[in-house]
PDB file of N, CA and C in Angstrom:
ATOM      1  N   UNK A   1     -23.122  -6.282   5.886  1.00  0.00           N
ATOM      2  CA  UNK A   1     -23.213  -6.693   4.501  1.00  0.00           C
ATOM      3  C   UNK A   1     -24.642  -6.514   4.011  1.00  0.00           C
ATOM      4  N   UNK A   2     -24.815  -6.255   2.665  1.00  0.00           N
ATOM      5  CA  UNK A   2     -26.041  -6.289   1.854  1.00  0.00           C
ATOM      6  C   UNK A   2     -26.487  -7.979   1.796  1.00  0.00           C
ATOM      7  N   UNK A   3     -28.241  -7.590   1.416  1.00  0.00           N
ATOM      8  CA  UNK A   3     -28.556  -9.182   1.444  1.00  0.00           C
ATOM      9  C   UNK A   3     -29.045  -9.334  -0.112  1.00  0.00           C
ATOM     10  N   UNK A   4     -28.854 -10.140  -0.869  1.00  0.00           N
ATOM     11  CA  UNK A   4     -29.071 -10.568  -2.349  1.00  0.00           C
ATOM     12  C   UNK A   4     -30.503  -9.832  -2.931  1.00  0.00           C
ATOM     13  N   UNK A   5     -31.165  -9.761  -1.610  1.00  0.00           N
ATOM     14  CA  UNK A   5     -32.366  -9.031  -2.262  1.00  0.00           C
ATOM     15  C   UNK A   5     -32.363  -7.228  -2.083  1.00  0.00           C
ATOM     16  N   UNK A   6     -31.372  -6.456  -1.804  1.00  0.00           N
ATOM     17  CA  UNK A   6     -31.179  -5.228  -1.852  1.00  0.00           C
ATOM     18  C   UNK A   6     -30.367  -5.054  -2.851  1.00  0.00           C
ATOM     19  N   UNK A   7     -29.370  -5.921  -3.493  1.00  0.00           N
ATOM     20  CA  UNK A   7     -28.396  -6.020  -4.830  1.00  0.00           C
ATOM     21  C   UNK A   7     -29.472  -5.906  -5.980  1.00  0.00           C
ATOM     22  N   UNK A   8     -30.880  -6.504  -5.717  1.00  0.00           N
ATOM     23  CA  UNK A   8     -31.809  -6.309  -6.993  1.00  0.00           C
ATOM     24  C   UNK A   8     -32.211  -5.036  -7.194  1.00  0.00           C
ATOM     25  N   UNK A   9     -31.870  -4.090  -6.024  1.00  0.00           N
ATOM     26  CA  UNK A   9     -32.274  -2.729  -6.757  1.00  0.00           C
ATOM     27  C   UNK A   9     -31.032  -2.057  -7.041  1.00  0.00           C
ATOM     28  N   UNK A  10     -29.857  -2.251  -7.103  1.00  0.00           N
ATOM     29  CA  UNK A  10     -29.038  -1.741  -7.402  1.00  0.00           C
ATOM     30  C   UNK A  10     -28.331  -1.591  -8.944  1.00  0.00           C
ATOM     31  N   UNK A  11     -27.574  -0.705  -9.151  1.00  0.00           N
ATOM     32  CA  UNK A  11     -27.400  -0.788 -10.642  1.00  0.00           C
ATOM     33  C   UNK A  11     -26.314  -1.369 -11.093  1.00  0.00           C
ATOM     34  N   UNK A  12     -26.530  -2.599 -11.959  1.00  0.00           N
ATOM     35  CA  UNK A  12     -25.292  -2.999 -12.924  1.00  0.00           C
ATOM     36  C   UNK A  12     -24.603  -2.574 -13.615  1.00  0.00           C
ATOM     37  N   UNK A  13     -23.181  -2.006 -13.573  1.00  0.00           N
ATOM     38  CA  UNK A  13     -22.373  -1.048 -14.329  1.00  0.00           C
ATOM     39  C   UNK A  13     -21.781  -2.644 -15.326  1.00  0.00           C
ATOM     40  N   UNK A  14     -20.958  -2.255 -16.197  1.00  0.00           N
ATOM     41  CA  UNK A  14     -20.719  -2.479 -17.244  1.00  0.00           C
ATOM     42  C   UNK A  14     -19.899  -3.173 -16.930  1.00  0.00           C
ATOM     43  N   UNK A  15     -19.099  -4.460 -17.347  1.00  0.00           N
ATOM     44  CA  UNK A  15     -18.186  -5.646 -16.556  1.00  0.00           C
ATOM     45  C   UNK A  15     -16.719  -4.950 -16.689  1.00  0.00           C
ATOM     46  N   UNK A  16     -16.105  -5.179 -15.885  1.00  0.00           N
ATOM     47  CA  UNK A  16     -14.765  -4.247 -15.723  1.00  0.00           C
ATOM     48  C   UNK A  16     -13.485  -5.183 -14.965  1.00  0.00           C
ATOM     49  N   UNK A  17     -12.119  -4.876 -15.324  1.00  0.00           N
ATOM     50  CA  UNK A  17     -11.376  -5.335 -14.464  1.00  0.00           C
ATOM     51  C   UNK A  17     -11.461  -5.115 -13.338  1.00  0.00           C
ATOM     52  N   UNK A  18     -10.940  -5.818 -12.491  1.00  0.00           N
ATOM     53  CA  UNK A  18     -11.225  -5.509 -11.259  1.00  0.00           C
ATOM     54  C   UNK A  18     -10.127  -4.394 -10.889  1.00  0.00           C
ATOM     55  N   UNK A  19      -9.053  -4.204 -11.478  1.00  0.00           N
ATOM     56  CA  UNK A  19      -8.450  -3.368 -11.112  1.00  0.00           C
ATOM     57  C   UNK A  19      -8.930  -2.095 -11.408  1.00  0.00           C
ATOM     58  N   UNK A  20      -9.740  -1.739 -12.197  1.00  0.00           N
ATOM     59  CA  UNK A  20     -10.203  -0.277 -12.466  1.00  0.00           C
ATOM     60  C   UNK A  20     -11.613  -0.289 -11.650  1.00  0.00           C
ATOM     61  N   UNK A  21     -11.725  -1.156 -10.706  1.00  0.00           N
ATOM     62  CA  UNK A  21     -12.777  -0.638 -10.032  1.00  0.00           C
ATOM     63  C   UNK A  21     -12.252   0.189  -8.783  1.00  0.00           C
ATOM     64  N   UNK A  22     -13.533   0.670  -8.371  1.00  0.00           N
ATOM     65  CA  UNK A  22     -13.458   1.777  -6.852  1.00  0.00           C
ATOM     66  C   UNK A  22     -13.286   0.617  -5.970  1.00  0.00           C
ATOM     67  N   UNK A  23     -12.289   0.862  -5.029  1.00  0.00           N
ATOM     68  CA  UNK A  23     -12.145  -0.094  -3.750  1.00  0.00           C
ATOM     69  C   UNK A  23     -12.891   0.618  -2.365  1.00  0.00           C
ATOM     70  N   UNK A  24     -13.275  -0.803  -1.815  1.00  0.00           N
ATOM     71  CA  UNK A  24     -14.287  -0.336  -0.831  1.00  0.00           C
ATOM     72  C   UNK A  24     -15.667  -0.338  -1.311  1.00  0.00           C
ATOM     73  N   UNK A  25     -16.067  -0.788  -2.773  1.00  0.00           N
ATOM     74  CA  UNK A  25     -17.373  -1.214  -3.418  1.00  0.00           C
ATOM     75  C   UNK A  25     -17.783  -2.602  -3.487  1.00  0.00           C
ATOM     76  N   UNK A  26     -18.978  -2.462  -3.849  1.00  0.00           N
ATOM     77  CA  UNK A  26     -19.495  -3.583  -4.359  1.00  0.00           C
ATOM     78  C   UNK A  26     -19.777  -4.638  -5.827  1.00  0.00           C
ATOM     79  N   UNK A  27     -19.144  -5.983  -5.737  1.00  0.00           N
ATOM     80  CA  UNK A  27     -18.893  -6.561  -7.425  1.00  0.00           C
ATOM     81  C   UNK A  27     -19.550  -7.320  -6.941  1.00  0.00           C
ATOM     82  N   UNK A  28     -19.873  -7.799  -8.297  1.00  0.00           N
ATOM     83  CA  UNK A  28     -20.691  -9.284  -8.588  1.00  0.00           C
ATOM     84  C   UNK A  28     -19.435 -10.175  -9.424  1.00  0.00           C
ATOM     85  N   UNK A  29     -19.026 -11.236  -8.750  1.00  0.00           N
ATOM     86  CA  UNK A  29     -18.551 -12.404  -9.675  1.00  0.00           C
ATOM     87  C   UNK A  29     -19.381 -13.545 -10.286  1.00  0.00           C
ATOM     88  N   UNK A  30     -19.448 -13.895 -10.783  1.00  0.00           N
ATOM     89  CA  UNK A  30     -20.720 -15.158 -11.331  1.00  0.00           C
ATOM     90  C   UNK A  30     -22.161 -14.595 -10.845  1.00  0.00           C
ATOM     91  N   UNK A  31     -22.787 -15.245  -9.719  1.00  0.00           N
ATOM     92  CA  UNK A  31     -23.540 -15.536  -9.095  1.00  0.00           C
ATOM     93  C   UNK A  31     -23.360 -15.034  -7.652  1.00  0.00           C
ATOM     94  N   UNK A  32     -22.459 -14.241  -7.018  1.00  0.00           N
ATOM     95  CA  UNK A  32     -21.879 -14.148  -6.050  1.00  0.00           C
ATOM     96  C   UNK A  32     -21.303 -12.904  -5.517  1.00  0.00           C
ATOM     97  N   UNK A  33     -21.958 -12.280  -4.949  1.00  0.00           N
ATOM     98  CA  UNK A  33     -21.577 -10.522  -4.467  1.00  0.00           C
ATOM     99  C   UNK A  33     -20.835 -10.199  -3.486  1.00  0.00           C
ATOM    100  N   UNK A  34     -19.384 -10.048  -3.358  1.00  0.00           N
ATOM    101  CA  UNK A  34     -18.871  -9.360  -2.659  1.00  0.00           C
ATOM    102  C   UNK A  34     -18.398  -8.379  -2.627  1.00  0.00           C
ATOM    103  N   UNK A  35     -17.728  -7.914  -1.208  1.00  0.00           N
ATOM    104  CA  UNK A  35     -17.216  -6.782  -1.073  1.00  0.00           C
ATOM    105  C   UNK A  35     -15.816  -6.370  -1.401  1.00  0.00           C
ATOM    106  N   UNK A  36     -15.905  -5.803  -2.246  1.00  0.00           N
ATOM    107  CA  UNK A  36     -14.309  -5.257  -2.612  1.00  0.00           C
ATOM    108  C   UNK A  36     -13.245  -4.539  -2.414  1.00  0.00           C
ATOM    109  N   UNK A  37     -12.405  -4.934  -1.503  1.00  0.00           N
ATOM    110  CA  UNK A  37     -11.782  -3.701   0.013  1.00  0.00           C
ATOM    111  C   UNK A  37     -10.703  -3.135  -0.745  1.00  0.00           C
ATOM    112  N   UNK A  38      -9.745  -3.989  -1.234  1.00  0.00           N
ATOM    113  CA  UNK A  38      -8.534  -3.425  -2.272  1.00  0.00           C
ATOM    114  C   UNK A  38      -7.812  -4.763  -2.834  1.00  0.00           C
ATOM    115  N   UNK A  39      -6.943  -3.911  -3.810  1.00  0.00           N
ATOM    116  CA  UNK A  39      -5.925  -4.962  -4.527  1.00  0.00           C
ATOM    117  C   UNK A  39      -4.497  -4.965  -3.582  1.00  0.00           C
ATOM    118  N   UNK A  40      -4.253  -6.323  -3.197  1.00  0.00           N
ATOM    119  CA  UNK A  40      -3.189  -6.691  -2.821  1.00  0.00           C
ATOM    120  C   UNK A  40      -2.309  -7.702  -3.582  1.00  0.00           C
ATOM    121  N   UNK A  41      -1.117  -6.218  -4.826  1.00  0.00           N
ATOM    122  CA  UNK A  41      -0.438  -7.444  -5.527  1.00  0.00           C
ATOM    123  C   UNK A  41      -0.890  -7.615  -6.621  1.00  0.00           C
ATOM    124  N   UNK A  42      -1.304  -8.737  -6.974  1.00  0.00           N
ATOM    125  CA  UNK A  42      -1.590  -9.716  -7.766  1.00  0.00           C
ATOM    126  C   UNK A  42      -3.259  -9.909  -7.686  1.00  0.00           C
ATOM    127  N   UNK A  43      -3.457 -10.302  -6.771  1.00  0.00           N
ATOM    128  CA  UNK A  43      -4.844 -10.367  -5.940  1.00  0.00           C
ATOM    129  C   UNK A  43      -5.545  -9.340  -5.590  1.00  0.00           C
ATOM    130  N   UNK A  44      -6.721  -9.679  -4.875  1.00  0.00           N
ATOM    131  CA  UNK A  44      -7.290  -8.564  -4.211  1.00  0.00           C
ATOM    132  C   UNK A  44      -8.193  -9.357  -3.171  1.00  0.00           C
ATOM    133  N   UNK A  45      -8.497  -8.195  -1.791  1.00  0.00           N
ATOM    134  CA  UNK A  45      -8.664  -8.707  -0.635  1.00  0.00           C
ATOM    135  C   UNK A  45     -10.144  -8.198  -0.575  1.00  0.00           C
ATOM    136  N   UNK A  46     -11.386  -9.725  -0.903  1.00  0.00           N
ATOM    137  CA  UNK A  46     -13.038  -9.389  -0.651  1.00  0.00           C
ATOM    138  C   UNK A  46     -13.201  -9.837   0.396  1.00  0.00           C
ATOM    139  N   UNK A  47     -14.558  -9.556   0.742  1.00  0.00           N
ATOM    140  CA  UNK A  47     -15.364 -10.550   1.431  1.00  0.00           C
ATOM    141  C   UNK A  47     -16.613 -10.667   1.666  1.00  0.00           C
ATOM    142  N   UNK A  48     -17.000 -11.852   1.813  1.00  0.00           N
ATOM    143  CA  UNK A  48     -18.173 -12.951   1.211  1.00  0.00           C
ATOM    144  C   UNK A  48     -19.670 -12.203   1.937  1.00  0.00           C
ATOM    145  N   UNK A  49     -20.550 -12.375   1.948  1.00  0.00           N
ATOM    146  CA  UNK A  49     -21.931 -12.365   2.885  1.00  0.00           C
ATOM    147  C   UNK A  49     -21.933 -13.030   4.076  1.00  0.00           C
ATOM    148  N   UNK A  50     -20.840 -14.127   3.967  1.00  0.00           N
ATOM    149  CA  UNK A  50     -20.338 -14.839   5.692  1.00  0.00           C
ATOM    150  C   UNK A  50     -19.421 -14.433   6.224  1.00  0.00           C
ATOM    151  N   UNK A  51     -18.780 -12.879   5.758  1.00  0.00           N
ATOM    152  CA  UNK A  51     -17.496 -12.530   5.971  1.00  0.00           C
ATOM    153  C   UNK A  51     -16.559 -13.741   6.072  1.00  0.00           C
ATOM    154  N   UNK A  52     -16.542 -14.476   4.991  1.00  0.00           N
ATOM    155  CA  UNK A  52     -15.089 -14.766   4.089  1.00  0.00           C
ATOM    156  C   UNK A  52     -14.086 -14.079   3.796  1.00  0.00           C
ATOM    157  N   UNK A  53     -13.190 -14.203   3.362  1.00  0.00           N
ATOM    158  CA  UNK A  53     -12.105 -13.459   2.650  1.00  0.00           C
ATOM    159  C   UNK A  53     -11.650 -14.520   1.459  1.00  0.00           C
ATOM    160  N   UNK A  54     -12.335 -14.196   0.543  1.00  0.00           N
ATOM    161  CA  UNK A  54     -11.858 -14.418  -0.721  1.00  0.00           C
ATOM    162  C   UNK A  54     -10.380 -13.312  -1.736  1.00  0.00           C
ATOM    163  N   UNK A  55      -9.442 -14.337  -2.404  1.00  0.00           N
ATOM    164  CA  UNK A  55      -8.646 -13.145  -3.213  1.00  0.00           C
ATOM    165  C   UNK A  55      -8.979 -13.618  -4.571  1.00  0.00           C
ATOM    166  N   UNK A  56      -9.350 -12.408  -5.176  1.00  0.00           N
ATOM    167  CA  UNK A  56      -9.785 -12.955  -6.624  1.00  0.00           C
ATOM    168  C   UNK A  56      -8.527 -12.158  -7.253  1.00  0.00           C
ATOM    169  N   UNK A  57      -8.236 -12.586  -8.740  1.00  0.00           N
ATOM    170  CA  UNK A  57      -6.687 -11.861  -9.515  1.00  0.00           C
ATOM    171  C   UNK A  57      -7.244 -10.647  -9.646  1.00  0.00           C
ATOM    172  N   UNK A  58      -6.582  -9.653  -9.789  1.00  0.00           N
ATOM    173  CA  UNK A  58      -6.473  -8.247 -10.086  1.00  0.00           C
ATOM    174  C   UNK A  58      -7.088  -7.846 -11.155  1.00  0.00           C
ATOM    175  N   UNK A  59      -6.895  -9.249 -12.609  1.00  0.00           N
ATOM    176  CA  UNK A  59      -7.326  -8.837 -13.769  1.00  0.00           C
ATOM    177  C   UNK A  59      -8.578  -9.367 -14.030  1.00  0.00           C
ATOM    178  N   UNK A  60      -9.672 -10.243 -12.943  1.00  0.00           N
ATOM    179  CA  UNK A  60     -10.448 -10.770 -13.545  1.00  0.00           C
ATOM    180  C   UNK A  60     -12.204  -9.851 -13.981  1.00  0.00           C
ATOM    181  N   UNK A  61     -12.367 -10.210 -14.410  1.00  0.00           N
ATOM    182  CA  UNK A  61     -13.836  -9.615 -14.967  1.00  0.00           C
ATOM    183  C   UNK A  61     -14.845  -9.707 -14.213  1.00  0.00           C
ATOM    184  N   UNK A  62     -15.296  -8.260 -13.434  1.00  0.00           N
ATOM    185  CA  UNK A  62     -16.206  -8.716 -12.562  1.00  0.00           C
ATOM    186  C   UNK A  62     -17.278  -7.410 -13.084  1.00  0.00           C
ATOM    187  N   UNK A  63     -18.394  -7.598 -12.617  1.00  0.00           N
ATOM    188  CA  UNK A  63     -19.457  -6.548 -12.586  1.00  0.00           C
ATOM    189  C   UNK A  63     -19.513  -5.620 -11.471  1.00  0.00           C
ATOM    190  N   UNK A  64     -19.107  -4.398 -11.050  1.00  0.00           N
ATOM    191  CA  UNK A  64     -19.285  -3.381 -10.389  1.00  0.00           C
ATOM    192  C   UNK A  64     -20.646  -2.890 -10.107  1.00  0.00           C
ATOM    193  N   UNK A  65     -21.087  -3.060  -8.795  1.00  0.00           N
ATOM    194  CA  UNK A  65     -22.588  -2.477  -8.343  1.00  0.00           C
ATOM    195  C   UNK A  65     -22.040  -1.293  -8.006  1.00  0.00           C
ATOM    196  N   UNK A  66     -23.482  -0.624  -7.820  1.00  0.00           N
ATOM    197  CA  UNK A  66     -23.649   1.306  -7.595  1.00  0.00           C
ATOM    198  C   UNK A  66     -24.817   1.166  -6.839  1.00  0.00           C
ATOM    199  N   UNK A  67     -24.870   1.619  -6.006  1.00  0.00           N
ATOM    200  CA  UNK A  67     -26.213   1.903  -5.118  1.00  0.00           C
ATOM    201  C   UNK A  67     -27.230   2.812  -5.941  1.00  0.00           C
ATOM    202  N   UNK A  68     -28.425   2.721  -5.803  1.00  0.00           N
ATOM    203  CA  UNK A  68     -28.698   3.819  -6.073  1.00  0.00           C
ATOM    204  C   UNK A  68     -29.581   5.040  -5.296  1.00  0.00           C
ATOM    205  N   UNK A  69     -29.447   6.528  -5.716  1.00  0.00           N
ATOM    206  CA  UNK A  69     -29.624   7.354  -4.902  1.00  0.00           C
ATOM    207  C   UNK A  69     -30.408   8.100  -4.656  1.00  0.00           C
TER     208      UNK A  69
END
């Protein structure tokens, strides 16, 4: 996993459903960056910087990171 201070050089794309994001990337929810593996359903299957597994809804509004290159 990335650590909060390598997310500061990365670029903030534009807030998006989560369903139109690339799976296997990186979102920001609130305050909170995880990894975004895929949508399962309804849901979708992240996980945390403690490798958690969080499911956030399919439709919610998250910010999409981009590395940059």
């Amino acid at each position: 996993m990335i650590s909060e201070h390598d997310i500061n050089d990365w670029h903030h794309l534009p807030p998006a459903k989560l369903y139109t994001v690339k799976p296997r990337s990186y979102i920001k929810v609130f305050d909170t960056v995880l990894f975004f593996d895929h949508i399962d359903g309804m849901y979708s299957y992240c996980i945390t910087s403690d490798n958690e597994v969080v499911h956030i809804s399919a439709s919610a509004m998250v910010t999409p990171l981009e590395k940059p290159e």
